[in-house]
C-alpha atoms as a PDB file:
ATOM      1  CA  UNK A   1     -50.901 -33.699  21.078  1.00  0.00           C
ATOM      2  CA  UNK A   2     -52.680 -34.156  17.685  1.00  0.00           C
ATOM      3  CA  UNK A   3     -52.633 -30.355  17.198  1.00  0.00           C
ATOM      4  CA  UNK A   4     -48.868 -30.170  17.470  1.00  0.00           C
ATOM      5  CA  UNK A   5     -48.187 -32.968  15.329  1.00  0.00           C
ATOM      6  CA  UNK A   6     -50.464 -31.555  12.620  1.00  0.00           C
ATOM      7  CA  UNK A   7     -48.830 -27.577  12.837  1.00  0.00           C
ATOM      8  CA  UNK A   8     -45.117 -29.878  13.058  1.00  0.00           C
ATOM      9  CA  UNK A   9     -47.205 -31.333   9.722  1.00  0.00           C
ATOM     10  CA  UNK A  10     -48.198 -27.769   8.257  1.00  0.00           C
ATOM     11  CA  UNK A  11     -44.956 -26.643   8.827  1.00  0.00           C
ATOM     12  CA  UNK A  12     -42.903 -29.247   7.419  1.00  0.00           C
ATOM     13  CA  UNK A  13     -45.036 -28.892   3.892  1.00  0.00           C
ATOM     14  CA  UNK A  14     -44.839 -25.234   4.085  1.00  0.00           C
ATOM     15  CA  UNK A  15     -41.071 -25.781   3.955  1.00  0.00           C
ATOM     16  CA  UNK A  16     -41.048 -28.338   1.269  1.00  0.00           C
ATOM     17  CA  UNK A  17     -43.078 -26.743  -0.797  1.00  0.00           C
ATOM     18  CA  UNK A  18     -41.137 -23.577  -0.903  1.00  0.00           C
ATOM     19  CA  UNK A  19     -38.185 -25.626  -1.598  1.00  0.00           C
ATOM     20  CA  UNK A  20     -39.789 -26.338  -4.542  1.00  0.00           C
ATOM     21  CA  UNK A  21     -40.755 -22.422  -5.331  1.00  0.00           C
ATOM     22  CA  UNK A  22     -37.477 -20.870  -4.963  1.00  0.00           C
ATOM     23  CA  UNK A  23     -34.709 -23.842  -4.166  1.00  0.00           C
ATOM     24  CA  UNK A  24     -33.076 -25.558  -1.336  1.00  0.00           C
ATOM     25  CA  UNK A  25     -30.025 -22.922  -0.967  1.00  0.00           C
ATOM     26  CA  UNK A  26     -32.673 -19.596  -0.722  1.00  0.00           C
ATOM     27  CA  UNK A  27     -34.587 -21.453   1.442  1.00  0.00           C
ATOM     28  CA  UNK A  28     -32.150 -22.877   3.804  1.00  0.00           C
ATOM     29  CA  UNK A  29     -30.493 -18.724   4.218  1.00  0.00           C
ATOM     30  CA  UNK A  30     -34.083 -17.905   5.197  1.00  0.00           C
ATOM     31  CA  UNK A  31     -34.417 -20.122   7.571  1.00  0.00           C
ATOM     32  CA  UNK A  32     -30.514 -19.565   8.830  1.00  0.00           C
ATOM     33  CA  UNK A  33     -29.086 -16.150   7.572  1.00  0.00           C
ATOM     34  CA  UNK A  34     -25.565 -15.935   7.280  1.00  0.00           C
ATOM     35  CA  UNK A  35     -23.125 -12.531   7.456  1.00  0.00           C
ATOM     36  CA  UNK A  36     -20.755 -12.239   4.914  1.00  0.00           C
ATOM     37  CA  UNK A  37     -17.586 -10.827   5.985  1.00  0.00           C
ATOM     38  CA  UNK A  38     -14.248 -10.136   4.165  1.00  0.00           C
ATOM     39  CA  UNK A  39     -13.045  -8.273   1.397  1.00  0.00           C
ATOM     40  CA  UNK A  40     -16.437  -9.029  -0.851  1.00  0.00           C
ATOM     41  CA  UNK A  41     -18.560  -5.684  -0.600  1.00  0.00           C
ATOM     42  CA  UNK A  42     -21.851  -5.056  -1.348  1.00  0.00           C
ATOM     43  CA  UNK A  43     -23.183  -5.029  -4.038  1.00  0.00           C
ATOM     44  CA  UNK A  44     -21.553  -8.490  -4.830  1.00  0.00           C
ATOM     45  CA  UNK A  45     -23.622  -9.935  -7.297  1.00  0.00           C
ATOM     46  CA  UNK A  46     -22.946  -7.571 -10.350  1.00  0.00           C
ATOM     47  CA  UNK A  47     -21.072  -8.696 -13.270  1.00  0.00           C
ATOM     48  CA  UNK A  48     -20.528  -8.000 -17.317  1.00  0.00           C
ATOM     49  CA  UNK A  49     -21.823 -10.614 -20.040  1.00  0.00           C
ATOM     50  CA  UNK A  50     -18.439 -10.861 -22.243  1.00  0.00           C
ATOM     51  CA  UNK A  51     -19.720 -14.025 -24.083  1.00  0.00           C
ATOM     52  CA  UNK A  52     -22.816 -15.690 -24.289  1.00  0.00           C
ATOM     53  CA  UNK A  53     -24.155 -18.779 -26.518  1.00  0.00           C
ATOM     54  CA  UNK A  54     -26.646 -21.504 -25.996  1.00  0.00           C
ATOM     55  CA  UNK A  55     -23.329 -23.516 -24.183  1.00  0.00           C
ATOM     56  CA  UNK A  56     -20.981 -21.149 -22.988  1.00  0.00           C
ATOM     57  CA  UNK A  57     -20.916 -18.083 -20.783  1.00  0.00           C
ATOM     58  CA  UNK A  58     -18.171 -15.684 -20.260  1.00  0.00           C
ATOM     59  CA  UNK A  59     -18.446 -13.147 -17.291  1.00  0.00           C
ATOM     60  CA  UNK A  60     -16.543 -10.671 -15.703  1.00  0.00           C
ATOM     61  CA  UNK A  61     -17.467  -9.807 -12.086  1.00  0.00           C
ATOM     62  CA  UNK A  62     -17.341  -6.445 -10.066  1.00  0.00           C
ATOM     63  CA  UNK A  63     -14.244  -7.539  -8.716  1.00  0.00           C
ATOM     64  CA  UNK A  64     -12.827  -8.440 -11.697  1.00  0.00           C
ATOM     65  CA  UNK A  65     -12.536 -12.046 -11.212  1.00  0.00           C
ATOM     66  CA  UNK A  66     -13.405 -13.779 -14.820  1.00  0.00           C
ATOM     67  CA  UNK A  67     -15.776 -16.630 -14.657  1.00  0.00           C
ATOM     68  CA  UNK A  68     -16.954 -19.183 -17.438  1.00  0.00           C
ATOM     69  CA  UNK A  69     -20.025 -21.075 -17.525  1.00  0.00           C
ATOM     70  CA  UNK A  70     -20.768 -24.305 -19.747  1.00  0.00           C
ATOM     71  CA  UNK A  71     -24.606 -25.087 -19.659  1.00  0.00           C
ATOM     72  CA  UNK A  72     -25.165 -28.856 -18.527  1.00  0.00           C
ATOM     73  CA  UNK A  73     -26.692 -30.718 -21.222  1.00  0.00           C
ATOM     74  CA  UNK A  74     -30.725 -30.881 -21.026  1.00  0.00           C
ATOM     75  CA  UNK A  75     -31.678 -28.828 -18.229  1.00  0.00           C
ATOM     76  CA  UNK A  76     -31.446 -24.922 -17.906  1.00  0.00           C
ATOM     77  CA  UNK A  77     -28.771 -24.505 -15.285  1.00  0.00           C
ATOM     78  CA  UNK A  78     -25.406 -23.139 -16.111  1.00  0.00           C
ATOM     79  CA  UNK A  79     -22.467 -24.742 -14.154  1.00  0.00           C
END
């Protein structure tokens, strides 16, 4: 019983710690992949920098949706 409760263990830090590497959202697809379906096509994740400053981000996406970004104060992330 001790040898399933330390691989339950092992795995349970593997997980958290690539949490920490790569995020909670890129983690959790991993572990659960989704299909898209709809009228989003592949590739979905291109767009065109129309504005960019250390606060503000202006994009236009392959579908030519418009999309703008204001950096939260202090950290990195763009929201």
């Amino acid at each position: 019983s001790s040898s399933s409760s330390s691989s339950s263990s092992k795995n349970s830090d593997s997980f958290l710690e690539t949490i920490q590497e790569v995020g909670l959202l890129p983690t959790l697809l991993k572990q659960n992949p989704i299909e898209l379906r709809g009228v989003i096509t592949l590739p979905f994740g291109t767009f065109e920098i129309l504005y960019l400053d250390e606060e503000l981000r202006i994009i236009k996406t392959g579908q030519n949706y418009l999309a703008v970004n204001v950096r939260q104060k202090g950290t990195e992330e763009w929201f």
